[in-house]
C-alpha atoms as a PDB file:
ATOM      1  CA  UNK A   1      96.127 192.465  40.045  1.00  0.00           C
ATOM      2  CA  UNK A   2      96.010 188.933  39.738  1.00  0.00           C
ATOM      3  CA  UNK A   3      98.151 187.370  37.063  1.00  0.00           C
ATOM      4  CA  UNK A   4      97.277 184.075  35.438  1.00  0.00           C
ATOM      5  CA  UNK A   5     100.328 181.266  34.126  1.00  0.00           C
ATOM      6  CA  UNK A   6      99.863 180.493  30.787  1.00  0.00           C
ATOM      7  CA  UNK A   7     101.751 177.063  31.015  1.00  0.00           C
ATOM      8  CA  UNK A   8      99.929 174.194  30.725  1.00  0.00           C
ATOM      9  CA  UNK A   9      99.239 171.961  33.721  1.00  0.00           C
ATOM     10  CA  UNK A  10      99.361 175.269  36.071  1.00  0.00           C
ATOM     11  CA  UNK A  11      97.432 175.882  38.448  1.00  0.00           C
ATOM     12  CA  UNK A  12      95.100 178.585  38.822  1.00  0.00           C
ATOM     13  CA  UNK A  13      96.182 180.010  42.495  1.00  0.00           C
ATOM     14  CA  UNK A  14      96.226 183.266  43.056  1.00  0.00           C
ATOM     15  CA  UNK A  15      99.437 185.210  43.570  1.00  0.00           C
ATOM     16  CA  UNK A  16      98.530 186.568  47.428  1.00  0.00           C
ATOM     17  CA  UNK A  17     100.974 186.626  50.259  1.00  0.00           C
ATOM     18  CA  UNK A  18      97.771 186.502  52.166  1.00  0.00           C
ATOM     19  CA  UNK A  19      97.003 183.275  50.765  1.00  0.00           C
ATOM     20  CA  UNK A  20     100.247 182.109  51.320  1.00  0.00           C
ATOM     21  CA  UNK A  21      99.870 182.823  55.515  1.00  0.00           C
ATOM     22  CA  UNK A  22      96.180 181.398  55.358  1.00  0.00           C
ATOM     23  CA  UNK A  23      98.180 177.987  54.154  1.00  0.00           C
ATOM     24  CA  UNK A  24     100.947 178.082  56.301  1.00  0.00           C
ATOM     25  CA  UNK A  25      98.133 178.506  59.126  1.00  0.00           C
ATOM     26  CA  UNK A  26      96.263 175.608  57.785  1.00  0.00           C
ATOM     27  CA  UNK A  27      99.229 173.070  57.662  1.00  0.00           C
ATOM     28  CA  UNK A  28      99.910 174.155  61.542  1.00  0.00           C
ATOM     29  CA  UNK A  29      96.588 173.776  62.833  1.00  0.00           C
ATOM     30  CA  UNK A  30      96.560 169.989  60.617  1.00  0.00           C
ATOM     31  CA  UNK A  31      99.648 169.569  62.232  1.00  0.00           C
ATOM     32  CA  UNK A  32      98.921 170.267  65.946  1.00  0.00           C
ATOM     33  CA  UNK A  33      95.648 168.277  65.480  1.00  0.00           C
ATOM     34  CA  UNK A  34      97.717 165.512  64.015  1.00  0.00           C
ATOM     35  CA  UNK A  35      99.561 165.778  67.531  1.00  0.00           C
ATOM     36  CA  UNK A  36      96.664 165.593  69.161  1.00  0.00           C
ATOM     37  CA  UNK A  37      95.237 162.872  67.989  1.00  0.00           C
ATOM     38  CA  UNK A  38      98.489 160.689  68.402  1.00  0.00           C
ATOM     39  CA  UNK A  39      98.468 162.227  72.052  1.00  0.00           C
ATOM     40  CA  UNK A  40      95.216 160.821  72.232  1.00  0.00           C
ATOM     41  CA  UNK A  41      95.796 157.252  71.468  1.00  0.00           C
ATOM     42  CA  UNK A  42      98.730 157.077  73.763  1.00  0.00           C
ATOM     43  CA  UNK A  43      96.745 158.066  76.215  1.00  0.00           C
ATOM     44  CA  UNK A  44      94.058 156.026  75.857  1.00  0.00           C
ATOM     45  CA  UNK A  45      96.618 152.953  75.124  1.00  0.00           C
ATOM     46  CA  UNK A  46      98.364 153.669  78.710  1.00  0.00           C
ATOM     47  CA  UNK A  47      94.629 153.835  80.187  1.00  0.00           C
ATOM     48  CA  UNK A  48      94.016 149.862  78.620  1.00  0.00           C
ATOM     49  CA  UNK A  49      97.228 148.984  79.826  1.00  0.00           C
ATOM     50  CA  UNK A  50      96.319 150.305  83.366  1.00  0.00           C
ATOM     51  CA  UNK A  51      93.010 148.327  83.038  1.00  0.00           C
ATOM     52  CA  UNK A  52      94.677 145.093  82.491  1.00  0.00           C
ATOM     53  CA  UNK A  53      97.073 145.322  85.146  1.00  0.00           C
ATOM     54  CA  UNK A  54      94.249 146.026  87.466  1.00  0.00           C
ATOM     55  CA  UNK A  55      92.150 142.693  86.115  1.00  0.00           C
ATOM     56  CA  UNK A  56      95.427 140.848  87.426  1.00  0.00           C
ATOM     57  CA  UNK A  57      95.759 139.556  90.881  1.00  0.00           C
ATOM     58  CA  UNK A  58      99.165 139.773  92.494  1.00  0.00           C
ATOM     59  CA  UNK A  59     100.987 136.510  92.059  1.00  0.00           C
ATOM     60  CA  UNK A  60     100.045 134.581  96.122  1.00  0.00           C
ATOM     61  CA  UNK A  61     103.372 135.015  97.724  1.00  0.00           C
ATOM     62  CA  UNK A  62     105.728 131.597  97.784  1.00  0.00           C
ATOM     63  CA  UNK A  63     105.065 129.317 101.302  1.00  0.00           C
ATOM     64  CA  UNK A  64     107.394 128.875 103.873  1.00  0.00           C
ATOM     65  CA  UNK A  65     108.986 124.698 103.312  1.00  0.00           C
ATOM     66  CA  UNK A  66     107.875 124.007 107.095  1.00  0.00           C
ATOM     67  CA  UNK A  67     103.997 124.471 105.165  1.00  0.00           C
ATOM     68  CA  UNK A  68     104.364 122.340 102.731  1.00  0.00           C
ATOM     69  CA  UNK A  69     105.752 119.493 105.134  1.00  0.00           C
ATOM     70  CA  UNK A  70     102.894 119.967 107.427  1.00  0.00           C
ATOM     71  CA  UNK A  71     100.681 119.554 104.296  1.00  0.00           C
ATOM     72  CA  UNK A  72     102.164 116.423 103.345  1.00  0.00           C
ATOM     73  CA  UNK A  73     102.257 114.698 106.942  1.00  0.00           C
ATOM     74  CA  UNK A  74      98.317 116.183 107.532  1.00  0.00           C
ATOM     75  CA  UNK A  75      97.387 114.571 104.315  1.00  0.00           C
ATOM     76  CA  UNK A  76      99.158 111.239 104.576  1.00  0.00           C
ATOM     77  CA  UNK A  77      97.741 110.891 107.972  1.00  0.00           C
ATOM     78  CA  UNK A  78      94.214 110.982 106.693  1.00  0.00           C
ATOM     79  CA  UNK A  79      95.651 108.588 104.015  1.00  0.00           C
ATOM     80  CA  UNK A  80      96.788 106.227 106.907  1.00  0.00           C
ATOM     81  CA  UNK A  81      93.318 106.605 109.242  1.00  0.00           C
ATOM     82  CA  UNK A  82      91.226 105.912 106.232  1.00  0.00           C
ATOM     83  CA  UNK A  83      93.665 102.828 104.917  1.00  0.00           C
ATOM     84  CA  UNK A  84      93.783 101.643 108.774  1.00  0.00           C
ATOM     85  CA  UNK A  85      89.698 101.991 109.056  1.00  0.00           C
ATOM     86  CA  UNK A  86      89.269 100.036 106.254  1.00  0.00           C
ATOM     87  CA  UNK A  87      91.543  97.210 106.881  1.00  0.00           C
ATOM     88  CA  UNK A  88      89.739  96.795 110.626  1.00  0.00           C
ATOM     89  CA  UNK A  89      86.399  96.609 108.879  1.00  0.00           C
ATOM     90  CA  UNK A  90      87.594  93.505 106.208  1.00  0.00           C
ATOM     91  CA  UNK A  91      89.067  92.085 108.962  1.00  0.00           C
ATOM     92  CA  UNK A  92      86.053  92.491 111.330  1.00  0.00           C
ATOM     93  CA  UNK A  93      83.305  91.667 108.635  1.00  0.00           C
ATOM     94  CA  UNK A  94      85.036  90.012 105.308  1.00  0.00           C
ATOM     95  CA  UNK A  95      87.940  88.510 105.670  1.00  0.00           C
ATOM     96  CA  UNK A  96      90.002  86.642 108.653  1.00  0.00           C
ATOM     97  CA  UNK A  97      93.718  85.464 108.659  1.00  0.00           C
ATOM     98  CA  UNK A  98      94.358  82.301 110.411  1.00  0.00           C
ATOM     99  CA  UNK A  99      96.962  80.098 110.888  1.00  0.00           C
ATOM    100  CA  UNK A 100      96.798  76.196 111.334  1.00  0.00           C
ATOM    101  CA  UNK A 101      98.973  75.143 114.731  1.00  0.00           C
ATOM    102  CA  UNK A 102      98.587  71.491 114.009  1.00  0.00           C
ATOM    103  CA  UNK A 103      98.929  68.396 112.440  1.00  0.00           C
ATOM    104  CA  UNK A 104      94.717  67.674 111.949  1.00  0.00           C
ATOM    105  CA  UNK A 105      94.223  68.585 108.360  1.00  0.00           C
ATOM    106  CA  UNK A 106      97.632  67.406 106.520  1.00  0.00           C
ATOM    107  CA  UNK A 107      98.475  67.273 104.125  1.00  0.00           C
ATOM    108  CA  UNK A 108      96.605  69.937 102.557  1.00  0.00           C
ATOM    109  CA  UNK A 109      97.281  72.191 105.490  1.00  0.00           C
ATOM    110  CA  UNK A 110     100.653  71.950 107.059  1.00  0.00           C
ATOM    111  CA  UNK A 111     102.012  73.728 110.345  1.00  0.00           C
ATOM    112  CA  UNK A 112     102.188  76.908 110.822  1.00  0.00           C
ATOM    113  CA  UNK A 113     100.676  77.535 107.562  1.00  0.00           C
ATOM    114  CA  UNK A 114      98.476  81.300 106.954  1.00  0.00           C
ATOM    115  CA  UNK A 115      95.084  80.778 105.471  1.00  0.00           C
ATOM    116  CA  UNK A 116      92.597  83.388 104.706  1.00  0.00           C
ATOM    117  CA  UNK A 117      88.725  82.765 105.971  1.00  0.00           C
ATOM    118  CA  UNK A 118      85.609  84.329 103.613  1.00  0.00           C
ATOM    119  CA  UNK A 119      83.366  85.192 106.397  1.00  0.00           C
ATOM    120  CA  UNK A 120      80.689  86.144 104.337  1.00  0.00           C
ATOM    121  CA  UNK A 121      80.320  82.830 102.410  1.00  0.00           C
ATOM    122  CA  UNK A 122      77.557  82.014 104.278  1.00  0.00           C
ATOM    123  CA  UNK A 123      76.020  84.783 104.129  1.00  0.00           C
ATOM    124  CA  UNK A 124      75.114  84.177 100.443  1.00  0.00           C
ATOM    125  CA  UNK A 125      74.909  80.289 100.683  1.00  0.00           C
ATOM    126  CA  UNK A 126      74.727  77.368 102.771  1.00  0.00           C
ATOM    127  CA  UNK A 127      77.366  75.379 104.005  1.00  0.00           C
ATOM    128  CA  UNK A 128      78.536  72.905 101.315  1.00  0.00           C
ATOM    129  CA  UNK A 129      79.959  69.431 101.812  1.00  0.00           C
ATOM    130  CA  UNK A 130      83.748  69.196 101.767  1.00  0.00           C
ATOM    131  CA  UNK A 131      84.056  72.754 102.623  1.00  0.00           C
ATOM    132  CA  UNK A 132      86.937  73.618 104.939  1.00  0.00           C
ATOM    133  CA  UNK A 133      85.608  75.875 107.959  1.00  0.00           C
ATOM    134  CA  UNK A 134      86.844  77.778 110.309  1.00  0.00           C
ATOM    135  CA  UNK A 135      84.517  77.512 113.977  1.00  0.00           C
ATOM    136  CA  UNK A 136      84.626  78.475 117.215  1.00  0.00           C
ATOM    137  CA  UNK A 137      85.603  75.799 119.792  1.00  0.00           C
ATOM    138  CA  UNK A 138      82.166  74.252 120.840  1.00  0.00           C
ATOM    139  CA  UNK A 139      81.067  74.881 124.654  1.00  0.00           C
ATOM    140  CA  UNK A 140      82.241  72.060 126.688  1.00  0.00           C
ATOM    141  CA  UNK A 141      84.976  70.832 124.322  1.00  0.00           C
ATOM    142  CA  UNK A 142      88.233  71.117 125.904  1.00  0.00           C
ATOM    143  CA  UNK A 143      91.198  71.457 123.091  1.00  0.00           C
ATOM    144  CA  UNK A 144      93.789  72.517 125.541  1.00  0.00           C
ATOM    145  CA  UNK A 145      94.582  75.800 126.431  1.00  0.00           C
ATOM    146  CA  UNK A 146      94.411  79.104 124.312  1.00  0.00           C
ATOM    147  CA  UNK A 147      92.516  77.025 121.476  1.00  0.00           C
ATOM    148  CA  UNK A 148      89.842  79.195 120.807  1.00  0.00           C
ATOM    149  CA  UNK A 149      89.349  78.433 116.990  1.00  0.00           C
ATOM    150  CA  UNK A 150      89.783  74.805 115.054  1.00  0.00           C
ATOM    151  CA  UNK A 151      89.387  74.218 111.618  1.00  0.00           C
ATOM    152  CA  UNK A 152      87.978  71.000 109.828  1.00  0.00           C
ATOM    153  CA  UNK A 153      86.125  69.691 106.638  1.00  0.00           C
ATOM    154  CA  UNK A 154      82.134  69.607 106.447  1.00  0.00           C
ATOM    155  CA  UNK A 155      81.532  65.715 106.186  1.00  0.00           C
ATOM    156  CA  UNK A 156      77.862  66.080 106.913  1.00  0.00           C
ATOM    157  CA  UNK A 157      75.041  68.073 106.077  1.00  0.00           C
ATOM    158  CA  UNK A 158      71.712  68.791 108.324  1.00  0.00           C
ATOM    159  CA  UNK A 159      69.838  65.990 107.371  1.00  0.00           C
ATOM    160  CA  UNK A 160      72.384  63.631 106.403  1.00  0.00           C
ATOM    161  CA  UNK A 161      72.959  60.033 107.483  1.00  0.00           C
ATOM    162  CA  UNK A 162      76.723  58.940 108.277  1.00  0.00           C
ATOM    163  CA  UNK A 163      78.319  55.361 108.695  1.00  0.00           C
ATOM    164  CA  UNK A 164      81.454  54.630 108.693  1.00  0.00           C
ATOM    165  CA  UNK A 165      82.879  51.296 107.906  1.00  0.00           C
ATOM    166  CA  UNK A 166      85.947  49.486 105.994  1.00  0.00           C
ATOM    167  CA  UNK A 167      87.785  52.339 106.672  1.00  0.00           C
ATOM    168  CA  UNK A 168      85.341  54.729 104.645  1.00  0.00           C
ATOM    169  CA  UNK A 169      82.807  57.184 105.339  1.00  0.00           C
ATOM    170  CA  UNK A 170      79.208  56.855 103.586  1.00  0.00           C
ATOM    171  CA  UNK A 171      77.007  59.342 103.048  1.00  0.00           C
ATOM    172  CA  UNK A 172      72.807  58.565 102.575  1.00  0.00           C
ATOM    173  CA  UNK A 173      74.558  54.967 101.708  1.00  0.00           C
ATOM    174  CA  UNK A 174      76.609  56.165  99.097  1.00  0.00           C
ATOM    175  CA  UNK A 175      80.723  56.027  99.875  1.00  0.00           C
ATOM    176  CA  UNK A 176      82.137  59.648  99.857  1.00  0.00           C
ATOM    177  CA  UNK A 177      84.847  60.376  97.778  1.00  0.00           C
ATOM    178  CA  UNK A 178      88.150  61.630  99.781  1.00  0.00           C
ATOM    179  CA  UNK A 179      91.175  62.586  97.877  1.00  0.00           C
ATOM    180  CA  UNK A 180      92.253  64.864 100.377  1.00  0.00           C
ATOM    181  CA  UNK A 181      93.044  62.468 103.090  1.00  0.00           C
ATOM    182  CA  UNK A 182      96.309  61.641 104.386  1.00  0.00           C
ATOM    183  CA  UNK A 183      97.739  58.534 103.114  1.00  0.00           C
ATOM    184  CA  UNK A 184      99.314  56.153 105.331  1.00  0.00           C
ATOM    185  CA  UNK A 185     102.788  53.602 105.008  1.00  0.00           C
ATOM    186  CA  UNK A 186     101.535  52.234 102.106  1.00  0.00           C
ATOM    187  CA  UNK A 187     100.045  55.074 100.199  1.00  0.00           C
ATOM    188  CA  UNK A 188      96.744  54.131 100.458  1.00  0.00           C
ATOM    189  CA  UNK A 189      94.512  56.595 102.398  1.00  0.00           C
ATOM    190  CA  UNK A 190      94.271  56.333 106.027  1.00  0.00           C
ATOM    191  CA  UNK A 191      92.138  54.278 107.858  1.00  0.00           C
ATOM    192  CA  UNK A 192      88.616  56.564 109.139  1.00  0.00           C
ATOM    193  CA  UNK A 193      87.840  54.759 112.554  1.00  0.00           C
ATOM    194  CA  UNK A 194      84.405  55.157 113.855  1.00  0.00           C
ATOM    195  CA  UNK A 195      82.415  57.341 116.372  1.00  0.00           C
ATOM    196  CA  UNK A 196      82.995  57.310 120.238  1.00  0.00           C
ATOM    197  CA  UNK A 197      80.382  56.176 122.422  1.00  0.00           C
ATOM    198  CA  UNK A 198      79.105  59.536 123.172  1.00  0.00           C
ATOM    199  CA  UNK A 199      77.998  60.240 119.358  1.00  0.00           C
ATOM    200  CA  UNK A 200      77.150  56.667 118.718  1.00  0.00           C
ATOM    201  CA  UNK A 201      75.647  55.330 121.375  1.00  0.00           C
ATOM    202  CA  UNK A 202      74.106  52.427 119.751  1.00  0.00           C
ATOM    203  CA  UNK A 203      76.947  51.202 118.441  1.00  0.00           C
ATOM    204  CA  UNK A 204      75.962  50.568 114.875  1.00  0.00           C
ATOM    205  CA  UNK A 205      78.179  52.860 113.178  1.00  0.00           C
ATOM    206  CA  UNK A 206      75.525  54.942 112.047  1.00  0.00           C
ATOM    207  CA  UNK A 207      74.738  58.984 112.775  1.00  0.00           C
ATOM    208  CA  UNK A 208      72.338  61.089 111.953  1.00  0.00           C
ATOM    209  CA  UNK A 209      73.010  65.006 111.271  1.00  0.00           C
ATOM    210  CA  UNK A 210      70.750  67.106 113.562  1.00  0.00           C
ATOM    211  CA  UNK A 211      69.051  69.835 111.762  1.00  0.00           C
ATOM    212  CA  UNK A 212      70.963  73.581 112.103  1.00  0.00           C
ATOM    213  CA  UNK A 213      74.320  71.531 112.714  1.00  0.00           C
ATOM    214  CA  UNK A 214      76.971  69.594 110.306  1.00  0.00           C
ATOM    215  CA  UNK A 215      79.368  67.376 111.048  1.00  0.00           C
ATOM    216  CA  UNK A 216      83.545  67.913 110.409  1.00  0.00           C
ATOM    217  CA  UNK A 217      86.600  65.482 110.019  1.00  0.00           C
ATOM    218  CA  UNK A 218      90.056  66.293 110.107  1.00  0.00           C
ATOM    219  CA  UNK A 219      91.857  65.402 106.853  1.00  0.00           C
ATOM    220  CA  UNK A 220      94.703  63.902 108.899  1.00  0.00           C
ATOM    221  CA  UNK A 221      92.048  60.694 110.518  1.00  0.00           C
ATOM    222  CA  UNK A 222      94.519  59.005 112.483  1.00  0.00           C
ATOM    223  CA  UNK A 223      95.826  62.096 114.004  1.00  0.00           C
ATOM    224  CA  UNK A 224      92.197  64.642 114.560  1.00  0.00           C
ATOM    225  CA  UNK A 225      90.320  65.299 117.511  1.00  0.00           C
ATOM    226  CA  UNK A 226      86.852  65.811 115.563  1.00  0.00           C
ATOM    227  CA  UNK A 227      83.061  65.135 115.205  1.00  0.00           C
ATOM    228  CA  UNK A 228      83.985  61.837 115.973  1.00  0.00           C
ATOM    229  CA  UNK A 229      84.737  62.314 119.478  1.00  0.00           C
ATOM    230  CA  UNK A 230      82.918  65.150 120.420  1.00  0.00           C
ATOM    231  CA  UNK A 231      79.436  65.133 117.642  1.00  0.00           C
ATOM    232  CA  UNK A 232      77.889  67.742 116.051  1.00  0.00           C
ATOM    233  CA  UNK A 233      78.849  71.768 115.352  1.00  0.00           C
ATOM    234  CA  UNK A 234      76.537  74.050 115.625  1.00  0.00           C
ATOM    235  CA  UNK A 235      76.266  76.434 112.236  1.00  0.00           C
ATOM    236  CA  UNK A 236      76.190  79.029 114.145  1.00  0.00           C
ATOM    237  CA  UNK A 237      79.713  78.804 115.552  1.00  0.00           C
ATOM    238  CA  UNK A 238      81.128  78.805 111.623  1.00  0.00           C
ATOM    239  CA  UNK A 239      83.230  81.778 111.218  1.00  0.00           C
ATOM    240  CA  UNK A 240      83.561  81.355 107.505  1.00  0.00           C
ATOM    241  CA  UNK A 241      85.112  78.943 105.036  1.00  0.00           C
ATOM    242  CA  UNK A 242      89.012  78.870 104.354  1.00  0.00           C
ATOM    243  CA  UNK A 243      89.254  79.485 101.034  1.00  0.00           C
ATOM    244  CA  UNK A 244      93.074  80.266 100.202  1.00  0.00           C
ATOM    245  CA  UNK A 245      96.397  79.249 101.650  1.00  0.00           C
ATOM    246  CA  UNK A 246      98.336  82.368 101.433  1.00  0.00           C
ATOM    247  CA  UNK A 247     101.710  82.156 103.328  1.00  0.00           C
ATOM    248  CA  UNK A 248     104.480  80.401 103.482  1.00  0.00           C
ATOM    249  CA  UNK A 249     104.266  81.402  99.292  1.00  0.00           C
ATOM    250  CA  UNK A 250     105.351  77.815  98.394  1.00  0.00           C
ATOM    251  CA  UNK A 251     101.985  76.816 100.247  1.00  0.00           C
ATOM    252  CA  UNK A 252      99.946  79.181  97.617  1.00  0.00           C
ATOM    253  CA  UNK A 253      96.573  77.336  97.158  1.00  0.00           C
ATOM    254  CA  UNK A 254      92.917  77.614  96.812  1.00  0.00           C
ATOM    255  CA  UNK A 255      90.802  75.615  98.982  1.00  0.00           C
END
């Protein structure tokens, strides 16, 4: 018989041990699913964590030191072959050291001084008046032995008409302008003398420049075996204009 509380705020459950077992039953089956479910996500957690470890490659294993040497002298080498490949190409097609073994073109160029030549300066333009050039010794000059390249000033243009006379060189009649010249006792500039026989051979003093040569002076007149003795240069034997004294460091000067 069922028996119903009469205080307030009771529930209405009925007084049955059966009830009581049916609960009891409930609360274990919640409970084990409760279990369950926690077994669940720790299992599916420990599954993630096995697919992350498996997205990871092992770390590469640490290299012997001899490698890493090897590595270094393999790629400085190629550093060095590339460095020493370029340098033979600017030296073969841009730029030329040279140095000066005489007394011709003082004072601007002393002894022994290093100059650098610009081979491809005429490659872009013509040869200029006053330029200093670097040429091959012309066929049939003889300069002594081993002298194989000279270096002078461009006087005289293709075309051009040369005298010289008190002292001075004209140009088409006009008197050049020399400040370059060596200066002599006094400090005035040094005396130009005129052209041997076998460029002059009138006699009159006066030259013409053929056309595809020019004509070069030594700075140093009194002391330069030049187009005055032995006539014209052929452009084609111009290795390129000097355009930079570069050693000894106390020398330093453009051209």
């Amino acid at each position: 018989m069922a028996v119903i509380d009469p205080s307030p705020g009771a529930s209405s459950v009925p007084d049955d041990p059966g009830f009581e077992r049916t609960r009891a039953a409930a609360g274990q089956t919640a409970h084990g699913a409760g279990l369950s479910a926690v077994d669940d996500i720790n299992e599916s957690e420990s599954e993630t964590e096995a697919d992350i470890d498996d997205d990871f490659e092992p770390l590469e294993p640490a290299r012997p030191a001899s490698t890493g040497i090897t590595r270094l002298i393999r790629e400085w080498g190629v550093v060095l072959v590339v460095a020493l490949t370029v340098a033979i190409v600017v030296r073969a097609f841009v730029f030329s050291p040279f140095y000066i073994p005489s007394s011709s073109m003082e004072p601007g160029l002393q002894i022994n001084d290093r100059i650098l030549v610009n081979k491809l300066s005429y490659k872009a333009h013509d040869v200029r008046r006053q330029d200093v050039v670097v040429f091959d010794a012309p066929p049939g000059v003889d300069f002594g032995p081993n002298v194989k390249d000279l270096v002078k000033r461009v006087i005289g243009l293709p075309g051009d008409s040369l005298e010289i006379r008190d002292c001075g060189v004209y140009v088409n009649g006009a008197k050049l302008s020399e400040p370059y010249i060596a200066k002599d006792a006094t400090g005035a500039p040094a005396c130009t003398t005129g052209f041997s026989t076998a460029v002059d051979p009138n006699g009159d003093g006066m030259i013409q420049v053929p056309a595809g040569d020019v004509f070069v002076m030594g700075d140093n007149r009194t002391n330069s075996d030049d187009g005055r003795t032995w006539g014209f240069l052929e452009q084609s034997l111009i290795v390129g204009r000097a355009f930079v004294i570069y050693w000894p460091i106390s020398h330093w000067t453009w051209l």
